[in-house]
C-alpha atoms as a PDB file:
ATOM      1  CA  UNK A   1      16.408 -27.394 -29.856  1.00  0.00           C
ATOM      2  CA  UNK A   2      15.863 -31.510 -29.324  1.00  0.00           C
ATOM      3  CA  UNK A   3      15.401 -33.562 -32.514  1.00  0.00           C
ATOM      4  CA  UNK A   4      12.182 -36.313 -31.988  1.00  0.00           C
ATOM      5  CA  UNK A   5      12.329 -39.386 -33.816  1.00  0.00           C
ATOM      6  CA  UNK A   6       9.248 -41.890 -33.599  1.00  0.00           C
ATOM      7  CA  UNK A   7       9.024 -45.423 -34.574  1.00  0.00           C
ATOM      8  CA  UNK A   8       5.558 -46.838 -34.335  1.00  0.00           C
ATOM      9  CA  UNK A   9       3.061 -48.312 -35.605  1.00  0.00           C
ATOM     10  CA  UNK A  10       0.903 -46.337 -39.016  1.00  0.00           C
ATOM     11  CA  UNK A  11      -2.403 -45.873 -36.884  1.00  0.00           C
ATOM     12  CA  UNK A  12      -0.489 -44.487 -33.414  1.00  0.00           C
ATOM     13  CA  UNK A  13       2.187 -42.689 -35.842  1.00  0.00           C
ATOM     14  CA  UNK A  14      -0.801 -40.573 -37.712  1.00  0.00           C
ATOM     15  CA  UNK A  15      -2.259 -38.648 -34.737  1.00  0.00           C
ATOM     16  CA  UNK A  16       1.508 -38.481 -33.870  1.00  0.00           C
ATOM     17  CA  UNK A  17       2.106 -36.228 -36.641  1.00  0.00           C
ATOM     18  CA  UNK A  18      -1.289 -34.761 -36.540  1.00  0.00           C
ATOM     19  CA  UNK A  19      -1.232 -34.117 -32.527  1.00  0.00           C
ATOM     20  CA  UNK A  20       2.792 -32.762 -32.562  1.00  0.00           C
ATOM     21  CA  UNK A  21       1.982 -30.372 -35.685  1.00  0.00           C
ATOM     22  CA  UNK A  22      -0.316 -28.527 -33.267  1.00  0.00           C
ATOM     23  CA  UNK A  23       1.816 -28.934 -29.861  1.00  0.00           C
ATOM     24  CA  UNK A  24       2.940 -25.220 -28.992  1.00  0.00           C
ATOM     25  CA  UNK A  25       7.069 -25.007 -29.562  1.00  0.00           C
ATOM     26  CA  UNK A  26       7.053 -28.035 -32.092  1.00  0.00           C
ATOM     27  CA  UNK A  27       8.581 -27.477 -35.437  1.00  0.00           C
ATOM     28  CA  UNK A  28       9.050 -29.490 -38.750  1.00  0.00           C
ATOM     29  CA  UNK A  29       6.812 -31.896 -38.166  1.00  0.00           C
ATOM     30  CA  UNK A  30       6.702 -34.752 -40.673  1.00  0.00           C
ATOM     31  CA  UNK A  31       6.612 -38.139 -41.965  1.00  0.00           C
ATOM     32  CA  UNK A  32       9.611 -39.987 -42.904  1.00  0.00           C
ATOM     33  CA  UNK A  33       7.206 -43.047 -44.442  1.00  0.00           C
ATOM     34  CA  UNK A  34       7.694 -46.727 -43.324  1.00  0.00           C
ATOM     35  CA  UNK A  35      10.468 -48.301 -42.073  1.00  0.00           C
ATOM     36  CA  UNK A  36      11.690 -51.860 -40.761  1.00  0.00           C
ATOM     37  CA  UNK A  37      10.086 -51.668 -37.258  1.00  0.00           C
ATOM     38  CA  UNK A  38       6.952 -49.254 -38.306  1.00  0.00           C
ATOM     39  CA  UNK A  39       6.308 -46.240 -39.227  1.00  0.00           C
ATOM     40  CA  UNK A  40       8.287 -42.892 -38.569  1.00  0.00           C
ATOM     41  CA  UNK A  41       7.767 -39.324 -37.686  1.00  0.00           C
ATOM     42  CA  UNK A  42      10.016 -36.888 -36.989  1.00  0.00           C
ATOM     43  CA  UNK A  43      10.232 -33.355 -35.821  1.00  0.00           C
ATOM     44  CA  UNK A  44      12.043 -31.235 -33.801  1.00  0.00           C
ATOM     45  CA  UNK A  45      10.812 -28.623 -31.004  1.00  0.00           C
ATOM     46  CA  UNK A  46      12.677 -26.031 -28.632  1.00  0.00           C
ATOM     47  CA  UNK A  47      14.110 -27.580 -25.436  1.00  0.00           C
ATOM     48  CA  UNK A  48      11.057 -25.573 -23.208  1.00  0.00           C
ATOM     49  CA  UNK A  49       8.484 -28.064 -25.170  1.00  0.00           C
ATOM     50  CA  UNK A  50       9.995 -30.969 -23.593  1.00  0.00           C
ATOM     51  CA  UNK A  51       7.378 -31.862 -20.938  1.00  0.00           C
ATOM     52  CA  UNK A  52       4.399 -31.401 -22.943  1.00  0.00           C
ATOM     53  CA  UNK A  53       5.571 -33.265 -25.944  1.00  0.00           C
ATOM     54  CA  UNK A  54       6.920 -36.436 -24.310  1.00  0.00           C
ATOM     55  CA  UNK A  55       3.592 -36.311 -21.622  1.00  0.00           C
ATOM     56  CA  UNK A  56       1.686 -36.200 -25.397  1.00  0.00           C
ATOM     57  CA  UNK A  57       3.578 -39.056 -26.840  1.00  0.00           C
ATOM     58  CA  UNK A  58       3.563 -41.018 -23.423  1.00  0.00           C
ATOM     59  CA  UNK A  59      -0.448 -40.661 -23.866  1.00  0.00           C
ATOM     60  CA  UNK A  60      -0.237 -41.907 -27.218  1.00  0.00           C
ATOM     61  CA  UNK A  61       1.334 -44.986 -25.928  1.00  0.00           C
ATOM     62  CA  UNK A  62       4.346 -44.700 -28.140  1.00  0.00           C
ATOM     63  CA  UNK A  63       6.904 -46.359 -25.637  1.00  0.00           C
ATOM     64  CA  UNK A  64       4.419 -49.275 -25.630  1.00  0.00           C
ATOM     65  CA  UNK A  65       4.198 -50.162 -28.961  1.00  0.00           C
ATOM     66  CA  UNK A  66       7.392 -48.279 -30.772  1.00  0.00           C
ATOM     67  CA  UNK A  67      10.081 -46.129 -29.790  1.00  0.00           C
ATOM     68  CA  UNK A  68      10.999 -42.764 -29.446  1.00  0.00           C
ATOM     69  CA  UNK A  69      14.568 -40.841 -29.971  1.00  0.00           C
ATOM     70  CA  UNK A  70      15.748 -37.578 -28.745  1.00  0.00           C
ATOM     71  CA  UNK A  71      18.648 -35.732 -30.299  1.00  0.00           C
ATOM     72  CA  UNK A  72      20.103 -32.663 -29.272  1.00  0.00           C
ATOM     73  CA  UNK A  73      20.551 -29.464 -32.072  1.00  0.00           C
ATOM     74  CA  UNK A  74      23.990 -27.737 -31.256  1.00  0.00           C
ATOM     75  CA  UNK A  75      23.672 -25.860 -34.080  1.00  0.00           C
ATOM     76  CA  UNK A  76      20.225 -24.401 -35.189  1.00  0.00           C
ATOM     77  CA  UNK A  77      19.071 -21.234 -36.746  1.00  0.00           C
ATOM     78  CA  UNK A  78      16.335 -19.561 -38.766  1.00  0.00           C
ATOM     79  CA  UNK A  79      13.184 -18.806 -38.471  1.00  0.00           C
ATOM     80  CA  UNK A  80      10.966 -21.731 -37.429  1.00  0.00           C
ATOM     81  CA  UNK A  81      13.605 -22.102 -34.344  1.00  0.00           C
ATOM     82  CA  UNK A  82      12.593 -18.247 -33.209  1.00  0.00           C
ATOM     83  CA  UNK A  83       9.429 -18.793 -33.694  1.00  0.00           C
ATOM     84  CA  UNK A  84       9.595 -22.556 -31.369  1.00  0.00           C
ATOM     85  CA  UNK A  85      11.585 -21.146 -28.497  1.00  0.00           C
ATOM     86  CA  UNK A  86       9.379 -17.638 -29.290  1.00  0.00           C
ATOM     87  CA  UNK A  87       5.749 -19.951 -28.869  1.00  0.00           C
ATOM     88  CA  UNK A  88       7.492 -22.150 -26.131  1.00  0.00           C
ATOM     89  CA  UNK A  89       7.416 -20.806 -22.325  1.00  0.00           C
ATOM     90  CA  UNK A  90      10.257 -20.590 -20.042  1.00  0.00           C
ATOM     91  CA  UNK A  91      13.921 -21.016 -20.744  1.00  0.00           C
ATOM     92  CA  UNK A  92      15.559 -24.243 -22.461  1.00  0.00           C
ATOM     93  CA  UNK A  93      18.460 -24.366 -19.859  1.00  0.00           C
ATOM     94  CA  UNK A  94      15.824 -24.143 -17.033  1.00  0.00           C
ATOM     95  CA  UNK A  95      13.956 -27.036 -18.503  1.00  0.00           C
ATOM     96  CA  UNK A  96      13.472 -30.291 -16.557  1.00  0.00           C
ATOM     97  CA  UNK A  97      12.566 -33.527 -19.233  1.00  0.00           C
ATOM     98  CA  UNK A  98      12.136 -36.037 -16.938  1.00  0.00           C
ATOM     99  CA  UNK A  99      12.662 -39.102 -19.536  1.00  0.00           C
ATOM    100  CA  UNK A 100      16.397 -37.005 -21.094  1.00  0.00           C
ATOM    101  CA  UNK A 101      17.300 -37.331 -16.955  1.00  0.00           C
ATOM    102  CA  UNK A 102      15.815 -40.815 -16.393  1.00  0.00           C
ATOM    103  CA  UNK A 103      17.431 -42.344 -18.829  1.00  0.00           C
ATOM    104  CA  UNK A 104      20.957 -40.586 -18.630  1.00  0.00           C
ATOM    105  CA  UNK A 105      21.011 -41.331 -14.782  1.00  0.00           C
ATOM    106  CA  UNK A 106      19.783 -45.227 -15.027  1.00  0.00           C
ATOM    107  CA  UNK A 107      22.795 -45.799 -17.311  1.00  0.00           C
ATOM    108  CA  UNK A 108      25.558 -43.986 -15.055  1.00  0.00           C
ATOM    109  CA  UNK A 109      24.132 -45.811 -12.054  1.00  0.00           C
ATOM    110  CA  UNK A 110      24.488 -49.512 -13.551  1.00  0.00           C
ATOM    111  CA  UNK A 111      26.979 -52.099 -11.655  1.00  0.00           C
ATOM    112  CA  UNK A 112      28.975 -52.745 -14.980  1.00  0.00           C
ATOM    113  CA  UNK A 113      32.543 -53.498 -15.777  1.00  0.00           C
ATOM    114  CA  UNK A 114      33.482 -50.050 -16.486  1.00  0.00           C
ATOM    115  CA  UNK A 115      31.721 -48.627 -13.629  1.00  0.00           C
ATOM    116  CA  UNK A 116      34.006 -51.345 -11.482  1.00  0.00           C
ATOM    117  CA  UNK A 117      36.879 -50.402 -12.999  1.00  0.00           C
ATOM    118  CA  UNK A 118      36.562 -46.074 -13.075  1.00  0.00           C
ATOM    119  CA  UNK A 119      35.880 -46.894  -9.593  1.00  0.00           C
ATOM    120  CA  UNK A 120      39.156 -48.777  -8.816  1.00  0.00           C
ATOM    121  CA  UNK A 121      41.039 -46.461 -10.464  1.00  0.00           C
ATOM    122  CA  UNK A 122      40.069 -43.309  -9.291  1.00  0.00           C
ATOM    123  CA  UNK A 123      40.730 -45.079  -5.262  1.00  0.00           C
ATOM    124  CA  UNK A 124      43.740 -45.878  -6.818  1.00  0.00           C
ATOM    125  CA  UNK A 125      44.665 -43.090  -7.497  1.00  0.00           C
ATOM    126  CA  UNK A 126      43.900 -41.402  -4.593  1.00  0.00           C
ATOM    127  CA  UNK A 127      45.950 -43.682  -2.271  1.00  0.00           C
ATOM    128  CA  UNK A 128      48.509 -42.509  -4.074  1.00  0.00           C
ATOM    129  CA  UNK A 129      47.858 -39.047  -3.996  1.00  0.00           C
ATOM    130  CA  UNK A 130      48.019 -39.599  -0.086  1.00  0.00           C
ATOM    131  CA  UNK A 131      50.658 -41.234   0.117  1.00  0.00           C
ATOM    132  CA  UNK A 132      52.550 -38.719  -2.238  1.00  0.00           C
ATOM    133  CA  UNK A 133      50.602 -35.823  -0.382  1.00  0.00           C
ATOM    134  CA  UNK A 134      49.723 -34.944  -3.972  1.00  0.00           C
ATOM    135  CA  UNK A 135      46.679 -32.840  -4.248  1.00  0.00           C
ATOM    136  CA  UNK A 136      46.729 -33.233  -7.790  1.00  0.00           C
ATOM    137  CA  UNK A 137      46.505 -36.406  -7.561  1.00  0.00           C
ATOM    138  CA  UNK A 138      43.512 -36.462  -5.763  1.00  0.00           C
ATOM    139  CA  UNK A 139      41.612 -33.765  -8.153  1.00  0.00           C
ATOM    140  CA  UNK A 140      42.527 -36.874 -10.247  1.00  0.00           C
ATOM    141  CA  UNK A 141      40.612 -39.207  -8.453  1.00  0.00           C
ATOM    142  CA  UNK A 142      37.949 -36.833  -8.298  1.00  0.00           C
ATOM    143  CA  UNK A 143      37.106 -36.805 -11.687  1.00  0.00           C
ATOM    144  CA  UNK A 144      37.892 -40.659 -12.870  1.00  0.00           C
ATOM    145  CA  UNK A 145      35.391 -41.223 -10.125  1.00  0.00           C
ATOM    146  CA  UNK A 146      31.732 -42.494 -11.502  1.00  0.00           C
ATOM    147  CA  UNK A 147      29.828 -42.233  -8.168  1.00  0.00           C
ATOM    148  CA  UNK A 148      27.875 -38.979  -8.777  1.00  0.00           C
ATOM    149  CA  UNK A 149      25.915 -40.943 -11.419  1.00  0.00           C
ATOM    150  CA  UNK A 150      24.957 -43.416  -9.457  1.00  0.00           C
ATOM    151  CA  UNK A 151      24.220 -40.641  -6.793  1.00  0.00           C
ATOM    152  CA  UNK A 152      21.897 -38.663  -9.286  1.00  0.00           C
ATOM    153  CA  UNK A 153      20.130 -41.535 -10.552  1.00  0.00           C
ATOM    154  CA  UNK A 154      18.797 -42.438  -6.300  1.00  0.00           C
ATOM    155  CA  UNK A 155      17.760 -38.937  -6.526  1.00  0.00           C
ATOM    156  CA  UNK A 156      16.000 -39.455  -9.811  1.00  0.00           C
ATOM    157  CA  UNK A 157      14.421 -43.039  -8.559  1.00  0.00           C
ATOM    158  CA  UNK A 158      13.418 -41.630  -5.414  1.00  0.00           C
ATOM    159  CA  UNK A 159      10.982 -38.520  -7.132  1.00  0.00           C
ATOM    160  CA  UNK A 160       9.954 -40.892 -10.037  1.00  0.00           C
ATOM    161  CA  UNK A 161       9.340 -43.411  -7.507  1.00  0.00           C
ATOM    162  CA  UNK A 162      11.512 -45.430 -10.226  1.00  0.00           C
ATOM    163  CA  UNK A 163      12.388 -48.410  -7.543  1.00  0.00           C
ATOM    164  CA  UNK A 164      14.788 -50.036 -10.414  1.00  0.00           C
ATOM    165  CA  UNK A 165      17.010 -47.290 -10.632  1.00  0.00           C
ATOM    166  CA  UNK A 166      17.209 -46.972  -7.241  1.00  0.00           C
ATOM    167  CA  UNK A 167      18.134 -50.521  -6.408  1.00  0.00           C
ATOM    168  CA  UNK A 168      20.941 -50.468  -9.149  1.00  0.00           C
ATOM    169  CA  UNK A 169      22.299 -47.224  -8.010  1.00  0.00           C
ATOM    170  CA  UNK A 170      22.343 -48.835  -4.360  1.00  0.00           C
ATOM    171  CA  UNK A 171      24.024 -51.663  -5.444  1.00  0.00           C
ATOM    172  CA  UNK A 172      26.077 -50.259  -8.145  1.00  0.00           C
ATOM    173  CA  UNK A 173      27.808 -47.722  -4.571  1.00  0.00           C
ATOM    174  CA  UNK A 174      27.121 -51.011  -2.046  1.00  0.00           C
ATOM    175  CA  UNK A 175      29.763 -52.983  -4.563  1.00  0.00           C
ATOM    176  CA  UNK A 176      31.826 -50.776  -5.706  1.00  0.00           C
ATOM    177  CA  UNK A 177      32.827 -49.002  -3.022  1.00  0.00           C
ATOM    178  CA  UNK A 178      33.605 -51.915  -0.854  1.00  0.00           C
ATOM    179  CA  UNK A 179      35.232 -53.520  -4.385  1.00  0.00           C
ATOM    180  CA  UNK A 180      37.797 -50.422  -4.430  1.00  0.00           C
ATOM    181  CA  UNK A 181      38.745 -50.060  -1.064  1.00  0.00           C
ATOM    182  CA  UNK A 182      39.691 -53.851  -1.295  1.00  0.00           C
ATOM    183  CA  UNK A 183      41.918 -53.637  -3.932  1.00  0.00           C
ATOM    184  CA  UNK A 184      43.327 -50.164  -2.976  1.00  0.00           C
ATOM    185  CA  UNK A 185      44.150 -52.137   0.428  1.00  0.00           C
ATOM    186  CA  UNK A 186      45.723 -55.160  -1.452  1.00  0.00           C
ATOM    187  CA  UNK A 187      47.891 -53.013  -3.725  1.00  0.00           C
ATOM    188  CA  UNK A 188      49.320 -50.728  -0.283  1.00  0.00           C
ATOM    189  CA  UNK A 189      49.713 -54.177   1.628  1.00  0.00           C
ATOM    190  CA  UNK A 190      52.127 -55.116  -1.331  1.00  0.00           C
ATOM    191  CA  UNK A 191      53.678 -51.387  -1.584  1.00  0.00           C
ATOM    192  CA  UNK A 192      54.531 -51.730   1.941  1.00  0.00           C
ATOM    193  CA  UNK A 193      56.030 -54.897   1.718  1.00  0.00           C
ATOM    194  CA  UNK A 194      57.852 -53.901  -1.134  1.00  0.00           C
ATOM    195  CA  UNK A 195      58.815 -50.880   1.238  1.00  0.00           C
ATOM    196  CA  UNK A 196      57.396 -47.925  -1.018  1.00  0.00           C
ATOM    197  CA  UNK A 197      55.306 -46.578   1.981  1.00  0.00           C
ATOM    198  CA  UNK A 198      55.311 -46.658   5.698  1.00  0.00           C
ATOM    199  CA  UNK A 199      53.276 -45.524   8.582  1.00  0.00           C
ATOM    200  CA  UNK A 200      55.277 -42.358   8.133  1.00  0.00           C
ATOM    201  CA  UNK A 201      53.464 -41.390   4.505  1.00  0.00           C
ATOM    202  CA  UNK A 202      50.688 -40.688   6.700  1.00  0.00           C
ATOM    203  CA  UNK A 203      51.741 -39.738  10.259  1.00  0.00           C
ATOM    204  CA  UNK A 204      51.322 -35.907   9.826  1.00  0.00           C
ATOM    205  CA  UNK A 205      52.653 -36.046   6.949  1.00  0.00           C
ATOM    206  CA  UNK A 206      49.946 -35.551   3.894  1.00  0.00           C
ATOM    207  CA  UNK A 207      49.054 -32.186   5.207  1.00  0.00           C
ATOM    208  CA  UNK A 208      47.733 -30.472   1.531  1.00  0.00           C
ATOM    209  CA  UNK A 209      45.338 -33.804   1.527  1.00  0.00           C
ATOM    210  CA  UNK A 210      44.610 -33.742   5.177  1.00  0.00           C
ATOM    211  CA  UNK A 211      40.821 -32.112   4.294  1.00  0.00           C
ATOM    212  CA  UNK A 212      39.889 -35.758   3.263  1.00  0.00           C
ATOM    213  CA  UNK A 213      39.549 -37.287   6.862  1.00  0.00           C
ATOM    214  CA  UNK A 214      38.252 -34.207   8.594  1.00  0.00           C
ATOM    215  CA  UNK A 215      34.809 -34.398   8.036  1.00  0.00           C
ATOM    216  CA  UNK A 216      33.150 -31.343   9.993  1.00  0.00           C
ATOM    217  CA  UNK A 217      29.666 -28.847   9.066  1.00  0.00           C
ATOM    218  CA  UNK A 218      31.572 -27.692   5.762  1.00  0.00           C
ATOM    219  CA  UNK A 219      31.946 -31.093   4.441  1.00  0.00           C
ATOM    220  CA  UNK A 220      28.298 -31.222   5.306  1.00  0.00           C
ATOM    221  CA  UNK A 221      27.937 -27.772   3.100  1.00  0.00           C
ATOM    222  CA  UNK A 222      30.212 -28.972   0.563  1.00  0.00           C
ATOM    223  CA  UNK A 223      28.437 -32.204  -0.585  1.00  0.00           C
ATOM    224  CA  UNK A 224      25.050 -30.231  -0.151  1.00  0.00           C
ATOM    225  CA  UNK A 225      26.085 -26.999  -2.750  1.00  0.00           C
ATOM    226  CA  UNK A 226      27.863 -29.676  -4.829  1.00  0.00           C
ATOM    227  CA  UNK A 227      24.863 -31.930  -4.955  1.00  0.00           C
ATOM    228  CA  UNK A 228      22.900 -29.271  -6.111  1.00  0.00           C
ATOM    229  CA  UNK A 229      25.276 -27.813  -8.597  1.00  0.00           C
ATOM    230  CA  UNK A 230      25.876 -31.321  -9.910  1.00  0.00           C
ATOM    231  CA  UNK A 231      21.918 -31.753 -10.551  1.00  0.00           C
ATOM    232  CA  UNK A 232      21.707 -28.545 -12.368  1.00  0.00           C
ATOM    233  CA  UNK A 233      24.199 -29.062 -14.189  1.00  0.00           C
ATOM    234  CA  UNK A 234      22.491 -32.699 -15.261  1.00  0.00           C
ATOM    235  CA  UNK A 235      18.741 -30.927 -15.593  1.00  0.00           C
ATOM    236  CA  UNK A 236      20.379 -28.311 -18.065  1.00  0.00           C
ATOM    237  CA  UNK A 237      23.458 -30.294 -19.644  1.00  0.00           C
ATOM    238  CA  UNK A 238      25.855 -28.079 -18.943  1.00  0.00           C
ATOM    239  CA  UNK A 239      28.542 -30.842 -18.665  1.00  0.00           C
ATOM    240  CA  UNK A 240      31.707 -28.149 -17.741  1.00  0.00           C
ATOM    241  CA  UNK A 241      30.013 -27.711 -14.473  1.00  0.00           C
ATOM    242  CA  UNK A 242      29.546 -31.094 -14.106  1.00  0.00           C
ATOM    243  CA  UNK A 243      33.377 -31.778 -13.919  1.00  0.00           C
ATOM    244  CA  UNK A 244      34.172 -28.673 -11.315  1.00  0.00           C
ATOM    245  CA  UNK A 245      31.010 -31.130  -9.297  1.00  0.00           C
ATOM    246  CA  UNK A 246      33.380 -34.000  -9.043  1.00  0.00           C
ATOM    247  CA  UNK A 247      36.592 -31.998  -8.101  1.00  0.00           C
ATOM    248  CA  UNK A 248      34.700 -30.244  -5.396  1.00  0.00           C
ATOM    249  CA  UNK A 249      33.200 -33.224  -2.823  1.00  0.00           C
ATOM    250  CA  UNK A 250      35.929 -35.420  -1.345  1.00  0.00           C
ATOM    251  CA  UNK A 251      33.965 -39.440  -1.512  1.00  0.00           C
ATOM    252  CA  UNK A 252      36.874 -40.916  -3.998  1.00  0.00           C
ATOM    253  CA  UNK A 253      39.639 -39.620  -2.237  1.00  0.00           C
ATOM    254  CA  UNK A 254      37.948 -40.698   1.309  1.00  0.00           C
ATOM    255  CA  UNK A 255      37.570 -44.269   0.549  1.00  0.00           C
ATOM    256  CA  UNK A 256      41.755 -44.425  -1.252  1.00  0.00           C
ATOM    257  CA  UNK A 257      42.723 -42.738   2.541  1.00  0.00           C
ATOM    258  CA  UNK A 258      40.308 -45.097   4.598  1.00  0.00           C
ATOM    259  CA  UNK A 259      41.962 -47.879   2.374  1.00  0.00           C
ATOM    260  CA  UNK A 260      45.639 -46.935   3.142  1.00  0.00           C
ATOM    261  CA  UNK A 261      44.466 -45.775   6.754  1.00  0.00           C
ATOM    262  CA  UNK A 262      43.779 -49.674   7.172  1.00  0.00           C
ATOM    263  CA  UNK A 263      47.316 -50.980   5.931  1.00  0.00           C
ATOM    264  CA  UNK A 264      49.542 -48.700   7.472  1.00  0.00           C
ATOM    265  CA  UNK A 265      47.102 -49.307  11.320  1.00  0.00           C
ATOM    266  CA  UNK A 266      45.976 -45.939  11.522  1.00  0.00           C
ATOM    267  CA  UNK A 267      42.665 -46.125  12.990  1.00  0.00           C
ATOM    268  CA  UNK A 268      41.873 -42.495  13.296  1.00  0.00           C
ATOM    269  CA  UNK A 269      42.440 -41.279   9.868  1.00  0.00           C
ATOM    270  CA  UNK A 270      40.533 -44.698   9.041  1.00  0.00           C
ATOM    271  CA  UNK A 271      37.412 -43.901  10.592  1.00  0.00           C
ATOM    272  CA  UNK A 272      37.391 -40.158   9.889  1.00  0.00           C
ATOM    273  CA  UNK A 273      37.516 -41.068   6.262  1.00  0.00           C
ATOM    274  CA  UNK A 274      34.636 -43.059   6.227  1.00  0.00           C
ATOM    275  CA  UNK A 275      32.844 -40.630   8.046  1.00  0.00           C
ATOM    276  CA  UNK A 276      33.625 -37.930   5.245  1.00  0.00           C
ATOM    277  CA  UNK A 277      32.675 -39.902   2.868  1.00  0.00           C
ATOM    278  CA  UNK A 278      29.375 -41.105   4.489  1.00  0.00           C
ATOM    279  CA  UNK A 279      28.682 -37.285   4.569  1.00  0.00           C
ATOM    280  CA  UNK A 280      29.642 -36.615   1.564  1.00  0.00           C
ATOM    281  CA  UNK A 281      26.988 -39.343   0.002  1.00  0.00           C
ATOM    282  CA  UNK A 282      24.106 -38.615   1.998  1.00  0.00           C
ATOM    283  CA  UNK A 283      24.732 -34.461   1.506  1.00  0.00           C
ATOM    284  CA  UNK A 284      24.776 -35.180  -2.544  1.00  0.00           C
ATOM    285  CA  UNK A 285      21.413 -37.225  -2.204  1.00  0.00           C
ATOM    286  CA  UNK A 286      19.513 -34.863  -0.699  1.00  0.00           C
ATOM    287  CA  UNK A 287      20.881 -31.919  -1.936  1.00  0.00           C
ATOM    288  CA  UNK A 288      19.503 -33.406  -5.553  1.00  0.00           C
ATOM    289  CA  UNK A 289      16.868 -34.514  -4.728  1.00  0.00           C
ATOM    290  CA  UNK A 290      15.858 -31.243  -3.236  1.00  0.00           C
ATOM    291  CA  UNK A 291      17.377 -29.443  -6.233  1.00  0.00           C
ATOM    292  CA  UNK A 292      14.689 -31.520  -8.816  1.00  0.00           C
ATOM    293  CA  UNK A 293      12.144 -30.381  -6.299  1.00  0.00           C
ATOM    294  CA  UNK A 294      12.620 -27.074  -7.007  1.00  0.00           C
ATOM    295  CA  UNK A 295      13.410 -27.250 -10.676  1.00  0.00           C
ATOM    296  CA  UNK A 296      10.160 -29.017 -11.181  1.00  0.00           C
ATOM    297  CA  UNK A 297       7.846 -26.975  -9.162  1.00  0.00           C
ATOM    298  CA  UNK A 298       9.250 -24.060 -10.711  1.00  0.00           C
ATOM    299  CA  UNK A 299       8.983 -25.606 -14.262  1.00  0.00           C
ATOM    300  CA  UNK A 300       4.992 -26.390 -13.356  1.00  0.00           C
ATOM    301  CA  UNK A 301       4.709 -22.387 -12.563  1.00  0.00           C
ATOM    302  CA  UNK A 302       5.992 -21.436 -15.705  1.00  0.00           C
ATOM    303  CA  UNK A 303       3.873 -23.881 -17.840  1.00  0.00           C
ATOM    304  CA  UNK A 304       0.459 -22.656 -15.892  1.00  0.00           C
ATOM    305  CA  UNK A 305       1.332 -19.455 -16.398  1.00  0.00           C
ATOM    306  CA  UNK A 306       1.717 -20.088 -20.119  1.00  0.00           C
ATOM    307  CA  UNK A 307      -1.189 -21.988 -20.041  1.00  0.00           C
ATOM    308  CA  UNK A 308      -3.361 -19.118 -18.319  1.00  0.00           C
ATOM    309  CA  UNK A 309      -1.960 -16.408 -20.696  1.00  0.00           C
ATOM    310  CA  UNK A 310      -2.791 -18.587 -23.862  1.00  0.00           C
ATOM    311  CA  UNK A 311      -6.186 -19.441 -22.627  1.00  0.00           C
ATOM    312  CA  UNK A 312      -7.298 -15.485 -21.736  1.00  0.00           C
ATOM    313  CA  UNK A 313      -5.632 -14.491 -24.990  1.00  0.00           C
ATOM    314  CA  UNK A 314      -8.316 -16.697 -27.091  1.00  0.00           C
ATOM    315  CA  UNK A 315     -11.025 -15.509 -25.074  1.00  0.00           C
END
């Protein structure tokens, strides 16, 4: 169950309340009165009544003249919930809200400070997990890393045709990428001066982190399934599959080795890494974007169905 909050003005916020208390999966509609901005309505509907409810407030022109909120329900029982996610079609887990994903994508694919500095760390920390041949370590890395946001949210722009979101998720990878490798190279320059690692670290040596520059078909197959996992696992916020996502596609820990490959002159491992991790972006992208494909064509079939069986019923 999502909890709606509406802040608009009194003429749009009446056939608000009188439009939702009719929408099919929509429960406790009301009016919480006036407030500083407008007037309010609340309500709250099972997760399956996304799409129709925001498409109904979008048509309303809410976003244009107030705002809307939506809250997830962890906890809610009774029997107005049965009797939403009874009315509602399909499966809240297998619904796609295209405004929850828009908005949770555009902010994890913004070039900001802490997107700069998750990224650092996380190459950080996999240079040193190579270095150490650590491959805990480099789960590490994989999880600090913020990249699959920014990842998500190109898939996102590209189906929404949401240009914005797709130039800040370019630029957020085009600078922070480059940004971390940089400073991953600076900091082994001064470890090797200071004699902590040699060409030696990485000479054979690393061989439980060697999958990281030996790109090959099942990197290819890797970034695809984990692309696709990682999408589902946005589309239906289940956020524990999210994190076995990051641990699973190796673009962190590619850019820490290409980093070190640079310092300590080894050209092969250098350019292999960059070619894993090239994969490894492209395979995500597409695998997501083909993932919302499917979620949303299948979401459409379940809605006309819904549609058809309601409309034969009242005949």
């Amino acid at each position: 169950m999502l909890h709606l909050r509406v802040v608009c003005p009194p003429d749009i916020a009446q056939r608000v309340e009188a439009e939702l208390r009719d929408q099919v999966g929509v429960v406790g509609v009301r009016s919480a009165g006036p407030s500083s901005s407008g007037y309010e309505v609340v309500a709250d509907f099972a997760r399956e009544a996304g799409g129709p409810v925001l498409a109904l407030l979008h048509r309303l022109q809410v976003t244009e003249h107030g705002m809307l909120s939506l809250e997830p329900l962890d906890t809610a029982i009774g029997a107005l919930v049965d009797q939403a996610e009874r009315d509602a079609p399909g499966e809240g887990a297998d619904t796609l809200i295209w405004d929850e994903l828009s908005t949770r994508t555009g902010e994890d694919s913004t070039l900001t400070g802490s997107f700069l500095a998750f990224m650092v760390l996380a190459t950080v920390l996999a240079a040193i997990g190579v270095v150490t041949d650590s491959p805990v370590a480099v789960v590490g890395a994989m999880v600090v890393g913020p990249e699959f946001g920014a990842l998500a949210g190109i898939a996102v722009g590209l189906l929404r045709s949401r240009w914005g979101i797709v130039r800040r998720a370019i630029v957020a990878l085009g600078v922070g990428f480059p940004l971390a490798i940089v400073v991953t190279g600076l900091l082994a320059l001064l470890a090797r001066a200071a004699g902590l690692i040699s060409p030696a670290n990485i000479e054979g040596a690393h061989r439980e982190t060697d999958f990281i520059y030996h790109p090959g078909w099942f990197s290819l197959i890797t970034a695809l399934v984990a692309g696709a996992a990682g999408m589902l696992s946005l589309t239906s916020s289940k956020s524990a599959a999210l994190v076995g996502v990051f641990i699973s596609v190796t673009t962190i820990p590619a850019a820490g080795n290409a980093a070190v490959g640079v310092v300590l002159s080894d050209a092969y491992e250098t350019w292999q890494s960059l070619a894993q991790l090239g994969i490894n972006l492209v395979g995500i992208t597409v695998a997501a974007v083909l993932t919302l494909l499917i979620i949303e064509r299948a979401s459409r079939r379940t809605q006309s169905r819904s549609a058809m069986s309601k409309s034969s019923s009242t005949t």
